[in-house]
Protein backbone atom coordinates (compact mmCIF):
# COMPACT_ATOMS: atom_id res chain seq x y z
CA UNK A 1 25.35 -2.07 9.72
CA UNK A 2 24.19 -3.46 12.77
CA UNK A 3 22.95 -0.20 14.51
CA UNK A 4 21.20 0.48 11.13
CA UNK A 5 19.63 -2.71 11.20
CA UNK A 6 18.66 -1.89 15.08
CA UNK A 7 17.34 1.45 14.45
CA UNK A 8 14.96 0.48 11.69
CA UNK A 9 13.18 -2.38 13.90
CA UNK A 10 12.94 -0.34 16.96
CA UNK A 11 11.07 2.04 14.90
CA UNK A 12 8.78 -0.04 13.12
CA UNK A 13 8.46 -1.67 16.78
CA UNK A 14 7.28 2.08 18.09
CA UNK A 15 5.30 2.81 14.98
CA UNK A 16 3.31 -0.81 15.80
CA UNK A 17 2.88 0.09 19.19
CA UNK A 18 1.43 3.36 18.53
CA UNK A 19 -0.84 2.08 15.76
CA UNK A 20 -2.43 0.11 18.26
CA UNK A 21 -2.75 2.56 20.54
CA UNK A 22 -5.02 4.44 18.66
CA UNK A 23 -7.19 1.86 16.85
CA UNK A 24 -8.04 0.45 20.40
CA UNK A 25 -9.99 3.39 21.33
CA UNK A 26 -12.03 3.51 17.87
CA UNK A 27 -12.65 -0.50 18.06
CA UNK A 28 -14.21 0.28 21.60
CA UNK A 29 -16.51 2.92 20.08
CA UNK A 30 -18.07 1.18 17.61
CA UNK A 31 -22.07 0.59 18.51
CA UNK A 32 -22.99 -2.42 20.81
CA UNK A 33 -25.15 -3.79 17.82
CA UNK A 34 -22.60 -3.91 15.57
CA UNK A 35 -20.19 -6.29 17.62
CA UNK A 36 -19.91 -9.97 16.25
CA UNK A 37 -22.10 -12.19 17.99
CA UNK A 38 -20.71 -14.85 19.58
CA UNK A 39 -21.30 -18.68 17.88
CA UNK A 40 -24.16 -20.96 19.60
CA UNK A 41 -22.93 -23.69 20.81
CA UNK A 42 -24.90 -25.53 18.29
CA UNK A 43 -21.92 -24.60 16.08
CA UNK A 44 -18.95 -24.99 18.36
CA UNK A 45 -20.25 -28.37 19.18
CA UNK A 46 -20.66 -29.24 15.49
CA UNK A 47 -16.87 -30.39 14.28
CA UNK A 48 -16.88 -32.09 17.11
CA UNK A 49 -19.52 -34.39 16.63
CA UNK A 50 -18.67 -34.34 12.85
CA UNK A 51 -15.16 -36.03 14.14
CA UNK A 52 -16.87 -38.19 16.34
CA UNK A 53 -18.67 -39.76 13.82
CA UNK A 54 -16.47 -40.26 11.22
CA UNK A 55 -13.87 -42.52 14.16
CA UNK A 56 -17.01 -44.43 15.14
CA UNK A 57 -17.35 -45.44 11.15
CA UNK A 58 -13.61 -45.91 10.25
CA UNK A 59 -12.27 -46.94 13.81
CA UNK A 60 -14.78 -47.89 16.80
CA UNK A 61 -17.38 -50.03 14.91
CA UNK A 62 -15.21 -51.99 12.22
CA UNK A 63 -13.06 -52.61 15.57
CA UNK A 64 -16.10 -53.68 17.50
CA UNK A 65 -17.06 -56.11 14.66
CA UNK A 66 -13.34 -57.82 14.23
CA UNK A 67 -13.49 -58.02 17.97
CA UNK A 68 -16.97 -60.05 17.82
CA UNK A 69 -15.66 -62.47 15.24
CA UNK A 70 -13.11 -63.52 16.76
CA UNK A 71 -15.09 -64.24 19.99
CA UNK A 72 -17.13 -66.19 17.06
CA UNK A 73 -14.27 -68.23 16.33
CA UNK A 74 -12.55 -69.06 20.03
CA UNK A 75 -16.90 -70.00 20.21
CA UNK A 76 -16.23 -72.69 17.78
CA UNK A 77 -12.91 -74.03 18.43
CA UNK A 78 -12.71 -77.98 19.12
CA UNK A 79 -10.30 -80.40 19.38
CA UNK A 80 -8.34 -81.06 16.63
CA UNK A 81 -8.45 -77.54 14.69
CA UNK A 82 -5.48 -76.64 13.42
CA UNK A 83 -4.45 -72.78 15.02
CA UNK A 84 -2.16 -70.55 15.14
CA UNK A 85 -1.43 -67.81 17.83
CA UNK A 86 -0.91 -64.73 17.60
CA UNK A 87 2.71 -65.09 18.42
CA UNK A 88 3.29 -67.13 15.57
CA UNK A 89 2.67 -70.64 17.08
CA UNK A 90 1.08 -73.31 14.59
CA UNK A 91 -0.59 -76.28 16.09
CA UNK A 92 -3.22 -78.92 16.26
CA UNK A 93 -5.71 -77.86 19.63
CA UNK A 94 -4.96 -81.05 22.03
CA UNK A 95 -6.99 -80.19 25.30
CA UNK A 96 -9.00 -77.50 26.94
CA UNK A 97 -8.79 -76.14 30.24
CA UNK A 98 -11.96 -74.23 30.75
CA UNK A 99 -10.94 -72.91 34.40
CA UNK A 100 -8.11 -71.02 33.42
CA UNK A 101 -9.34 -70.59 30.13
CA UNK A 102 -6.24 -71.76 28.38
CA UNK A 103 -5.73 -74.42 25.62
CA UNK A 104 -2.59 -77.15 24.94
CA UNK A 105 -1.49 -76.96 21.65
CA UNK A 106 0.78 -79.74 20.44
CA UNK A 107 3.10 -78.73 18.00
CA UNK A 108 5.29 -81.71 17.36
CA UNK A 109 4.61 -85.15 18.04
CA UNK A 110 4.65 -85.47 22.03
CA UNK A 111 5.24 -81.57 22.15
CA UNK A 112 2.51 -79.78 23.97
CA UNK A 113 2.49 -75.85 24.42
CA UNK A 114 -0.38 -74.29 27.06
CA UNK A 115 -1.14 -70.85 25.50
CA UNK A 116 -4.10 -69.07 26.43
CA UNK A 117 -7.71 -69.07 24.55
CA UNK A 118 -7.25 -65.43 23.28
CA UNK A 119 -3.87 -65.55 22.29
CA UNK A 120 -5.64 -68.23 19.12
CA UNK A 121 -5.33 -65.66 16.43
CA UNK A 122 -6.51 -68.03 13.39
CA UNK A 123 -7.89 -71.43 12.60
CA UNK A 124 -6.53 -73.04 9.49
CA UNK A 125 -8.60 -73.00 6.39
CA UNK A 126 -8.19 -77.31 6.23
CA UNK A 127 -9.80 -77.73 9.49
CA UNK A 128 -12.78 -75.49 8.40
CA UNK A 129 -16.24 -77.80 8.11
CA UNK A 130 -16.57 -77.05 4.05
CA UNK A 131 -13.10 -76.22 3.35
CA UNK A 132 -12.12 -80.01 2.20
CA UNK A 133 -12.90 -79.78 -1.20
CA UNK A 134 -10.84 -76.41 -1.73
């Protein structure tokens, strides 16, 4: 069964090969004007740029604009918002330390953490000028 088996794919193997043998000469006779012209690169540039734009409107910009908000709201912190990091530290803001750009949060009373300005992922909605009567 297995010689059988052999046989028959060794001779559709040689029956490939010599199909191809012979349409390569006709394929190479055809007339130069009749050859497929090769794309502009107009067109091979095209789904390319197509992809391009579509990441700048669902990725890059909306990314871009998060990112400028919350350089917005580290703009506006003071002391005595109420924050909490992005690590999952809540807190009232206690001091600033503009050279190293950090900020002491105390947590508890007499409990201070030093975490820096970026890691302030959101201020509570009570410490929000216009948020008291919500």
């Amino acid at each position: 069964m297995y010689v059988h088996m052999e046989m028959n794919l060794l001779d559709h193997v040689s029956s490939f090969l010599a199909a191809a043998k012979t349409a390569a000469p006709v394929a190479a006779a055809a007339p130069a004007g009749a050859a497929a012209e090769a794309p502009s690169a107009i067109t091979a540039f095209l789904p390319l740029a197509i992809i391009f734009v579509i990441f700048w409107f669902l990725i890059i910009n909306p990314q871009r604009k998060q990112q400028k908000e919350h350089e917005k709201l580290l703009g506006e912190l003071k002391r005595g918002d109420k924050v909490a990091t992005s690590g999952g530290i809540h807190g009232v803001i206690a001091e600033f330390r503009e050279t190293d750009h950090t900020v002491s949060l105390e947590v508890a009373p007499g409990v201070r953490l030093t975490v820096n300005r970026s890691a302030i992922s959101t201020v509570k909605r009570d410490s929000l000028p216009g948020a008291a009567g919500k």
